[in-house]
Protein backbone atom coordinates (compact mmCIF):
# COMPACT_ATOMS: atom_id res chain seq x y z
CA UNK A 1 102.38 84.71 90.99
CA UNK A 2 100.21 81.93 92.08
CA UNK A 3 101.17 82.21 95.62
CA UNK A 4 100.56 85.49 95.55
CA UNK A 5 96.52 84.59 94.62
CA UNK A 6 96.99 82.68 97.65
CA UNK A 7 97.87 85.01 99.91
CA UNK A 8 95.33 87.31 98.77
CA UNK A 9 92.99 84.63 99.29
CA UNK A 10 94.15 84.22 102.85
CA UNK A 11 94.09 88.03 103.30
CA UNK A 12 90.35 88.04 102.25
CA UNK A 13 89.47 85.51 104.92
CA UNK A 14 91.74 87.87 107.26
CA UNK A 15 89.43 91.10 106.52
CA UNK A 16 86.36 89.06 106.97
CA UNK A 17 87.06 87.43 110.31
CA UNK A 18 87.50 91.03 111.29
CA UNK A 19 84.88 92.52 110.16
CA UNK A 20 81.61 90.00 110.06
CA UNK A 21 80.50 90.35 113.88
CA UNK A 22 78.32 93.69 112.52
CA UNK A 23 76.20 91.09 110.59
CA UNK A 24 76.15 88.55 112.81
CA UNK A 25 75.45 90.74 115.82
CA UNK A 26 71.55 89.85 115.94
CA UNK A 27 72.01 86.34 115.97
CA UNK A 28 74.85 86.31 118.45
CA UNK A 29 72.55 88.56 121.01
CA UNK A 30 69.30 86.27 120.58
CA UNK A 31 71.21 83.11 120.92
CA UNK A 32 73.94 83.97 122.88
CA UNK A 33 72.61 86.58 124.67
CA UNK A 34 76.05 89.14 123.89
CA UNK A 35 75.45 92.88 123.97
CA UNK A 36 77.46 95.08 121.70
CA UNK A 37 79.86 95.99 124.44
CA UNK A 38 80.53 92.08 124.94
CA UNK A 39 80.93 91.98 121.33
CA UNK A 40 83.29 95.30 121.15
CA UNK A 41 85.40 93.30 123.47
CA UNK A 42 85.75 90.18 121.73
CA UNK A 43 86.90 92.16 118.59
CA UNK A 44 89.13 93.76 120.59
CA UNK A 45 90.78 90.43 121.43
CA UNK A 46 91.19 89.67 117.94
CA UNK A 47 92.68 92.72 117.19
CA UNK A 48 95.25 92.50 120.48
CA UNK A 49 95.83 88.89 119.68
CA UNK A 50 97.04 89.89 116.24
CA UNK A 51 99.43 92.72 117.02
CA UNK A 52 101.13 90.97 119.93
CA UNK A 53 101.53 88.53 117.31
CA UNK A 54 103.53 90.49 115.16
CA UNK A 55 106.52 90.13 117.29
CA UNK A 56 107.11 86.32 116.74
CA UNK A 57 105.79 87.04 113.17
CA UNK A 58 108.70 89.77 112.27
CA UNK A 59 111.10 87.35 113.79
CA UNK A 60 110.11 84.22 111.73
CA UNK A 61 109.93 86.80 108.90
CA UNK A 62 113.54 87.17 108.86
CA UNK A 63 114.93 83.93 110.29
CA UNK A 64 112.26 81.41 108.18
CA UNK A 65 110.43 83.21 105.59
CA UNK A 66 107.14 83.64 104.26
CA UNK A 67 105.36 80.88 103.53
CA UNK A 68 106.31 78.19 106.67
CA UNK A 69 105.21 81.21 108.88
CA UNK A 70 101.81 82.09 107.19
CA UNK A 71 101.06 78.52 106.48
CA UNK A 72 101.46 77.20 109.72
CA UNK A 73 99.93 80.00 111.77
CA UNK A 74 97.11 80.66 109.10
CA UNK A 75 95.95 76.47 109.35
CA UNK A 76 96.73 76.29 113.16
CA UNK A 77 94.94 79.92 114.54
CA UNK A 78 92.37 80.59 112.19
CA UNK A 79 91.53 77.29 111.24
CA UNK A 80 91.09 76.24 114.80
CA UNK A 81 90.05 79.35 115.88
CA UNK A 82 86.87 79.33 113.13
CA UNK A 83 85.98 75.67 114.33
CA UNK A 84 86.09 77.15 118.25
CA UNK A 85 84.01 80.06 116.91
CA UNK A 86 81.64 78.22 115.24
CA UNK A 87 81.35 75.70 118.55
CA UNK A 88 80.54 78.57 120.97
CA UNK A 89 78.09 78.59 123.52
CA UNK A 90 79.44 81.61 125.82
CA UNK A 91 81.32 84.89 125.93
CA UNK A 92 84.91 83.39 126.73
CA UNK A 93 84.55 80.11 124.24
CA UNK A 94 83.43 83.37 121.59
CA UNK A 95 86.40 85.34 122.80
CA UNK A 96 89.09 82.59 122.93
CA UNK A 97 87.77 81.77 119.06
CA UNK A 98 88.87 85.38 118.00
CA UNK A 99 92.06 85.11 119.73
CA UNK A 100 93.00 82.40 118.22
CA UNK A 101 91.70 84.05 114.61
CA UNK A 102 93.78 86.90 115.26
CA UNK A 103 96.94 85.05 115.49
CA UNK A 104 95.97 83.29 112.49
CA UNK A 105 95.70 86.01 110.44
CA UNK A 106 98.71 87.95 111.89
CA UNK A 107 101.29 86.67 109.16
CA UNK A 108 99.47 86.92 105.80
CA UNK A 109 99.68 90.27 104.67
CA UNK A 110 103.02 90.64 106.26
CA UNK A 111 104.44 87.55 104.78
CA UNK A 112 103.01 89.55 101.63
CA UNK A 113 104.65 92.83 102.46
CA UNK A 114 107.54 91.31 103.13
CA UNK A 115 107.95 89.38 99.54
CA UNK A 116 107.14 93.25 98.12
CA UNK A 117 109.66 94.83 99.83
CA UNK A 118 112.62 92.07 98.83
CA UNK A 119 111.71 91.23 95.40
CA UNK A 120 110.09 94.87 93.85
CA UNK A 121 111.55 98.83 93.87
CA UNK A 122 110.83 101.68 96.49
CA UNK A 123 108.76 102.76 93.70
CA UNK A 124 106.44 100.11 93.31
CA UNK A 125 106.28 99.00 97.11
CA UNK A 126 102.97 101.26 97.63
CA UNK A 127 100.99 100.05 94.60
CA UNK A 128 101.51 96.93 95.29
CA UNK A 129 100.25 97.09 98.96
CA UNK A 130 97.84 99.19 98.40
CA UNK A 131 96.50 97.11 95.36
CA UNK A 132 97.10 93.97 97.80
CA UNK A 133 95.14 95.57 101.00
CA UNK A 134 91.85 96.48 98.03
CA UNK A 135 92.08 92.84 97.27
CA UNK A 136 91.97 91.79 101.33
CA UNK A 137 88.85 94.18 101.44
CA UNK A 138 86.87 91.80 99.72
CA UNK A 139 87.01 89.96 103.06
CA UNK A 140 84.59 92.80 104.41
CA UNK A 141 82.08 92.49 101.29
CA UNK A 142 81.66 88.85 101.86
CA UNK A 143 80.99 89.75 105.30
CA UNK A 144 78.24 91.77 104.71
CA UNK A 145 75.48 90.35 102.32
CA UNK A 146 76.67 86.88 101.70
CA UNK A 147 77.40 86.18 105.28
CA UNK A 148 73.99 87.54 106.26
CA UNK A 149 72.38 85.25 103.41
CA UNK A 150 74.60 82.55 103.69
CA UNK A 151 73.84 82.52 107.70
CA UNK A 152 70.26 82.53 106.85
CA UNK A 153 69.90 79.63 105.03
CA UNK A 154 72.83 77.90 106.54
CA UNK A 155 73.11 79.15 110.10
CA UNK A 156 75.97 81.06 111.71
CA UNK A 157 77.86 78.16 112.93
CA UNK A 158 77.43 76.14 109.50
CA UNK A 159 78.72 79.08 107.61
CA UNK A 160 81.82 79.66 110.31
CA UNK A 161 82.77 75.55 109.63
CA UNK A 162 82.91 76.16 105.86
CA UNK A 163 85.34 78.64 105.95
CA UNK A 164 87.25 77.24 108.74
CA UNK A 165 87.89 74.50 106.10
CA UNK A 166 88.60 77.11 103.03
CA UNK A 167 90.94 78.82 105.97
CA UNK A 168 93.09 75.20 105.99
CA UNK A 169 92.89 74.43 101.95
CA UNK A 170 94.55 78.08 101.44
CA UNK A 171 97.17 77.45 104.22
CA UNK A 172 97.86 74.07 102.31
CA UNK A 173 97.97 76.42 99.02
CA UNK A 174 100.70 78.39 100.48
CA UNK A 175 103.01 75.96 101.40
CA UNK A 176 102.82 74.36 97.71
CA UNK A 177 102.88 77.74 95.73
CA UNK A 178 104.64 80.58 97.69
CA UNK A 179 108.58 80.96 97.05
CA UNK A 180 110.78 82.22 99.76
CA UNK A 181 112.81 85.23 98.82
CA UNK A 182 116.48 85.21 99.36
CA UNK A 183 117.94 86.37 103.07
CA UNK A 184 119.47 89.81 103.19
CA UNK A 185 122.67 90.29 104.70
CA UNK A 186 122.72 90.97 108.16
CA UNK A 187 125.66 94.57 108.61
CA UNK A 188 128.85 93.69 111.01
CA UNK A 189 127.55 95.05 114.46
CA UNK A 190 123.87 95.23 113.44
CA UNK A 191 121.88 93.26 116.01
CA UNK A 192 118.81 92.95 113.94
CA UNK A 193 116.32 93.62 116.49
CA UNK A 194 113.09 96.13 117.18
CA UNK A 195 115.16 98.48 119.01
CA UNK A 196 116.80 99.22 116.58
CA UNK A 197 113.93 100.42 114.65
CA UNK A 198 112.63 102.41 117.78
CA UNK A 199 115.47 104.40 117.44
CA UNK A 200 114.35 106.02 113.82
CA UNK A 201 113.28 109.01 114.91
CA UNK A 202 110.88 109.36 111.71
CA UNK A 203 108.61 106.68 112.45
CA UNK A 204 107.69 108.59 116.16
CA UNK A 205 105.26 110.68 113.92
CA UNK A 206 104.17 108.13 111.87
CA UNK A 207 103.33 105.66 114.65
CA UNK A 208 100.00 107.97 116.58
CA UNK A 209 98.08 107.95 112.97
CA UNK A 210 98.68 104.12 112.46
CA UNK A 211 97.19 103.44 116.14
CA UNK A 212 94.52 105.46 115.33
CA UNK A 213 93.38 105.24 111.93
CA UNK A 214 92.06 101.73 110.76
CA UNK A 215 91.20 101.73 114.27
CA UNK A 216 88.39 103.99 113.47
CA UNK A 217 86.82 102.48 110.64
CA UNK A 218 87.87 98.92 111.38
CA UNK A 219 85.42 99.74 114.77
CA UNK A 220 82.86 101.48 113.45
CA UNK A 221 82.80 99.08 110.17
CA UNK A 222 83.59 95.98 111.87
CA UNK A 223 81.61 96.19 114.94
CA UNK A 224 79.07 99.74 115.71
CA UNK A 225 77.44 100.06 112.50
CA UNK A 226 75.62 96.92 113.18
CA UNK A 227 74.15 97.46 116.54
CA UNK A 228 73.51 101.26 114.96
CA UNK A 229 71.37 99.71 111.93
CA UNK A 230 69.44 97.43 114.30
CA UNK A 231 69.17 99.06 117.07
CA UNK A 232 68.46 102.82 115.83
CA UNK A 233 66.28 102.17 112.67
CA UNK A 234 65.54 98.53 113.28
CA UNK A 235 67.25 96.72 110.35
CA UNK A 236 66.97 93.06 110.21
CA UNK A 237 70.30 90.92 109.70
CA UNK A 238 70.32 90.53 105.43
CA UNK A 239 69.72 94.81 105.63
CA UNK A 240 72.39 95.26 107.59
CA UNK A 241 74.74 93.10 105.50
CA UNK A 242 73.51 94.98 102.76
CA UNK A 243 74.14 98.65 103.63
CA UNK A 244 77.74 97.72 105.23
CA UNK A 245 78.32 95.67 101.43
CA UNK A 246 78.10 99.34 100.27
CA UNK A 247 80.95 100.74 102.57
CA UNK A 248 83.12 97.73 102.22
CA UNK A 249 83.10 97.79 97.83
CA UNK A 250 83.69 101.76 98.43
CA UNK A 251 86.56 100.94 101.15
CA UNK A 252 88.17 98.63 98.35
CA UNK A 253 88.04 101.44 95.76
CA UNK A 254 89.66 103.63 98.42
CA UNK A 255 92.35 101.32 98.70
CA UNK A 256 93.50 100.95 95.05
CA UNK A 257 93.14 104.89 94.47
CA UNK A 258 96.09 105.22 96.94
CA UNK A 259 97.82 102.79 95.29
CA UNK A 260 99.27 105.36 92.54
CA UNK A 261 99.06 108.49 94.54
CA UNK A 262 102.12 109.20 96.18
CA UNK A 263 103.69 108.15 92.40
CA UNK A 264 101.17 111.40 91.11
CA UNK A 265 101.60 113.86 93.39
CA UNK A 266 105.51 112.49 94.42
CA UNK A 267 104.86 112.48 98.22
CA UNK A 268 103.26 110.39 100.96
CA UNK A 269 102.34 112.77 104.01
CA UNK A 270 100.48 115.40 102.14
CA UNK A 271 98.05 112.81 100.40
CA UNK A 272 97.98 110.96 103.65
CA UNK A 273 97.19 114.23 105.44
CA UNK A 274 94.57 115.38 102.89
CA UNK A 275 92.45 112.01 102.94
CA UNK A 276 92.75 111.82 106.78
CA UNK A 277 91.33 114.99 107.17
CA UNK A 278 88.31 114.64 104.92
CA UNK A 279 87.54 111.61 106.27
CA UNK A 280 87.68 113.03 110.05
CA UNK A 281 85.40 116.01 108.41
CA UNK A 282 82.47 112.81 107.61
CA UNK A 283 82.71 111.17 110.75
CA UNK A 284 82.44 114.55 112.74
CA UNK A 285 78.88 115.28 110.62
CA UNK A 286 78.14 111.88 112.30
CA UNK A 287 79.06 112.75 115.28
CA UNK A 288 76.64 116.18 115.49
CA UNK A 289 74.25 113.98 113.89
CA UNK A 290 74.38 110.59 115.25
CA UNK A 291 69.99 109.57 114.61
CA UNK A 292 70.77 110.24 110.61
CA UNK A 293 68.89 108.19 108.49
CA UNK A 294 70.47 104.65 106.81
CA UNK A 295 71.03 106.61 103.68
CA UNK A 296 73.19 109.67 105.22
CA UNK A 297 74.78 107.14 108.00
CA UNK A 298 76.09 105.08 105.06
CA UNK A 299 77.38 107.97 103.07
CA UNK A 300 79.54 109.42 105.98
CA UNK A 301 80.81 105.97 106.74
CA UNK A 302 81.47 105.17 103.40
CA UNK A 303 83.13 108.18 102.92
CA UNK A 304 85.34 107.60 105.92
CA UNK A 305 85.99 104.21 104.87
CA UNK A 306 87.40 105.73 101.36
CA UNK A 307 89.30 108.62 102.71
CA UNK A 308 91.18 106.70 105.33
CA UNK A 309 92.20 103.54 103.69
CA UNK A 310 96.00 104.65 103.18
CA UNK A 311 97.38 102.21 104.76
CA UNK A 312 99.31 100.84 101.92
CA UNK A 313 101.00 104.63 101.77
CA UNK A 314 101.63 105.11 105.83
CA UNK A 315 103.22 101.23 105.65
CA UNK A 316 105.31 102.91 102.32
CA UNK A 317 106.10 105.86 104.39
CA UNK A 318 107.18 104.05 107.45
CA UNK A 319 109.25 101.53 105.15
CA UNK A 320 111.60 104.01 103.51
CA UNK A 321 112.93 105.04 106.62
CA UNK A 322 113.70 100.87 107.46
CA UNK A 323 116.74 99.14 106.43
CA UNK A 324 116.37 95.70 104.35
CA UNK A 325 118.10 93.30 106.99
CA UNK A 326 115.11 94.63 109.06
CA UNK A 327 112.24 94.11 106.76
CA UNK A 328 110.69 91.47 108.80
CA UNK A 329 110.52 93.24 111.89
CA UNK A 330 110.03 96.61 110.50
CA UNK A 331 106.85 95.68 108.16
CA UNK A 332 105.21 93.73 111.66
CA UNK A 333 106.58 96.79 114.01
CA UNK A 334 104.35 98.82 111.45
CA UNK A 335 101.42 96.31 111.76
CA UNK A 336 101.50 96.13 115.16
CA UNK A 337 100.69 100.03 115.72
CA UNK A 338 98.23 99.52 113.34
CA UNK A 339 96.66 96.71 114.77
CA UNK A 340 96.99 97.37 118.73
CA UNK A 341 95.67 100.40 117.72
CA UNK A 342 91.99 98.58 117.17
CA UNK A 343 92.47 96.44 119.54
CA UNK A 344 92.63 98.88 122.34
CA UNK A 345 90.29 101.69 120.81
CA UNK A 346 87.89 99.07 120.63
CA UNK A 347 88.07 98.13 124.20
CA UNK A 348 88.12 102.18 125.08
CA UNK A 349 85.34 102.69 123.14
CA UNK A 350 83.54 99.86 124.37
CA UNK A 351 84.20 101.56 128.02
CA UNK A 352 82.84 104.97 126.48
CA UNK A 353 79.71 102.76 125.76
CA UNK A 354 78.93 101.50 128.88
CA UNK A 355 79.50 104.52 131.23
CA UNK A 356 77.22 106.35 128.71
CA UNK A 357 74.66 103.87 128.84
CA UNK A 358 71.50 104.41 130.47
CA UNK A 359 69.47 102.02 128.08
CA UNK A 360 69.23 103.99 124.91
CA UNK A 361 71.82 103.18 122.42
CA UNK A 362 72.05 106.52 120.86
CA UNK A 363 72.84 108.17 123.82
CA UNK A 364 75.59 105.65 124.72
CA UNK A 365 76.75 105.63 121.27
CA UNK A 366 77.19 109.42 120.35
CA UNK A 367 80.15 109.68 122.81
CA UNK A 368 81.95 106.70 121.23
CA UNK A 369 81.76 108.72 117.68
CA UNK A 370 83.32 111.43 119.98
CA UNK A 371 86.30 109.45 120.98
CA UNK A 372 87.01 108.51 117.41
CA UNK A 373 86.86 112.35 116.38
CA UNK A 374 89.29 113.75 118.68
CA UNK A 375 91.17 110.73 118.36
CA UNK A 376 91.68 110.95 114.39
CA UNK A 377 92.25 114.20 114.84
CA UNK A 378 95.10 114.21 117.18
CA UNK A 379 96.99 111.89 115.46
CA UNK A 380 96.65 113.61 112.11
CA UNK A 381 98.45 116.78 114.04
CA UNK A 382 101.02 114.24 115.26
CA UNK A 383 101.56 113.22 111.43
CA UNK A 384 101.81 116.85 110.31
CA UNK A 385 105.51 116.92 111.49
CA UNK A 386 106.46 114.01 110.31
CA UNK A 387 109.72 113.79 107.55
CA UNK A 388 107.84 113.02 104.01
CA UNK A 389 109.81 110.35 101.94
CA UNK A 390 108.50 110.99 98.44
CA UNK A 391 108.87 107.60 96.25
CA UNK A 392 111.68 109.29 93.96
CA UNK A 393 114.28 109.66 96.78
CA UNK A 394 112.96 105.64 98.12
């Protein structure tokens, strides 16, 4: 149980170093002198960096376990990775930082995933992601307000060396507290590897919505809304950290009201469809109104962020159709759909931004909110025919 706190300690520090260049966006542009689109980019690299991980990670899932492969990876990458952020002085040393943060991160909620999915029932495996992923999103609340405050008083790169060090003291945590579960048997003839997981048929449909979904609000959440706040109505940094604290708390809540679902209703697509599509119907309003004030902005974002944080129930979904001698590979194959996916929205959209731009954000910015519309809503049609696995036949 303890290393389980641990984990979900790492797993906060993973949602924050995804999501805290919003608040740190002024101060990186009038030091630094990064745009939004540089900054798009470098989250994009974190993102990339952490799905190609996912390979290796499955791999060392299955062969090593748990806690040598988040340990090690979580002290090496995003320990060294915060100390390169925090040392920065151009684009490519503040790129190269978030690479190396994304590989850190890559093996801590899988490591976690993958201790649910050996050690609980079919039954339980959502709740307990989903109740997992709501703890993680703290990561994004002390990336809004207390990061702007604590950068404030302490400066960015002061605040970036702290938790570099909390980053190493939770990797040591892991290796004294987390327990290995026991190896599954490998079937005569099996070969164990991510081909044979390509060849489910079921996941095809389940795949488009995991490249697309977090993808959305991890982008708009982790990187837009910023430049939006300042840019359009001229918030300063602690403002806002303080109207994306809103939206991350709400996210959280979001989270853990999946966790029972598919138990209540007894299915996983339909709940998954009906969220998705609600939260598409908030960020098209956006979208035909992209100058809305703070107030109405943070409503349809927060509303997003609540509707569309199912993750725990798509990485459910996706599971039942895997076998358990392929947990490791199948939980990161998952991951890495859902991860690549940000990673190369975020660079798409940061290419929607600049040959929109003409030197008014707005105007630049209202065809990104486009590509995440038709986006969302394509892969929500490609979901539609996927095979539902309700939790009483997992």
């Amino acid at each position: 149980m303890i290393g389980i706190v641990i984990l979900a300690g790492a797993y906060i520090l993973s949602h924050f170093y995804r999501s805290f260049l919003a608040v740190l966006s002024p101060q990186l542009t009038a030091e630094l002198g990064l745009g939004p689109d540089v900054l798009s980019d470098a989250l994009g690299a974190w993102f990339a960096a952490f799905a190609l991980a996912q390979f290796p990670v499955g791999a060392l899932l299955d062969r090593v376990g748990p806690r040598w492969t988040a340990a090690s990876m979580f002290a090496v990458g995003a320990g060294g990775g915060g100390l390169l952020f925090a040392s920065s002085e151009t684009a490519l040393g503040l790129t190269i930082g978030m690479v190396m943060l994304g590989i850190g991160c890559a093996p801590v909620l899988m490591a976690s995933v993958f201790i649910f999915k050996r050690t609980y029932s079919g039954r339980q495996f959502a709740m307990l992601t989903s109740s997992f992923i709501a703890a993680g999103l703290m990561g994004n609340i002390i990336g809004s307000s207390p990061l702007a405050w604590a950068s404030a008083n302490f400066g960015w790169r002061s605040t970036m060396v702290g938790l570099a060090i909390v980053t190493c003291a939770l990797a040591a945590g892991i290796i004294a507290f987390v327990s290995d579960p026991p190896k599954a048997e490998q079937p005569a003839g099996g070969t164990g590897s991510y081909w044979d997981l390509m060849k489910l048929r079921p996941l095809w449909f389940i795949f488009p919505l995991l490249f697309v979904n977090y993808a959305v609000i991890g982008g708009l959440r982790g990187l837009w809304a910023g430049p939006y706040l300042g840019q359009v109505h001229g918030l300063d940094q602690l403002a806002i950290g303080n109207t994306l604290f809103v939206v991350a708390i709400i996210m959280a809540v979001g989270s853990l009201a999946y966790g029972p679902a598919d138990k209540l209703f007894n299915t996983r697509k339909y709940v998954v469809l009906a969220g998705g599509s609600i939260g598409m119907a908030a960020l098209l309003w956006w979208t035909l109104n992209p100058g809305a004030s703070v107030v109405q902005m943070q409503i349809a974002l927060s509303l997003l962020g609540f509707c569309t944080m199912y993750f725990g129930l798509t990485m459910a979904h996706g599971m039942a159709f895997i076998p358990d001698h392929l947990t490791g590979r199948g939980v990161t194959l998952l991951n890495f759909f859902n991860m690549g996916g940000v990673g190369v929205m975020q660079w798409l959209s940061s290419g929607v931004y600049r040959s929109n731009d003409k030197g008014e954000f707005l105007s630049a910015f209202q065809p990104v909110l486009i590509f995440y519309v038709v986006a969302l809503a394509v892969a929500l049609a490609i979901y539609a025919f996927s095979e539902d696995r309700p939790p009483e036949k997992a």
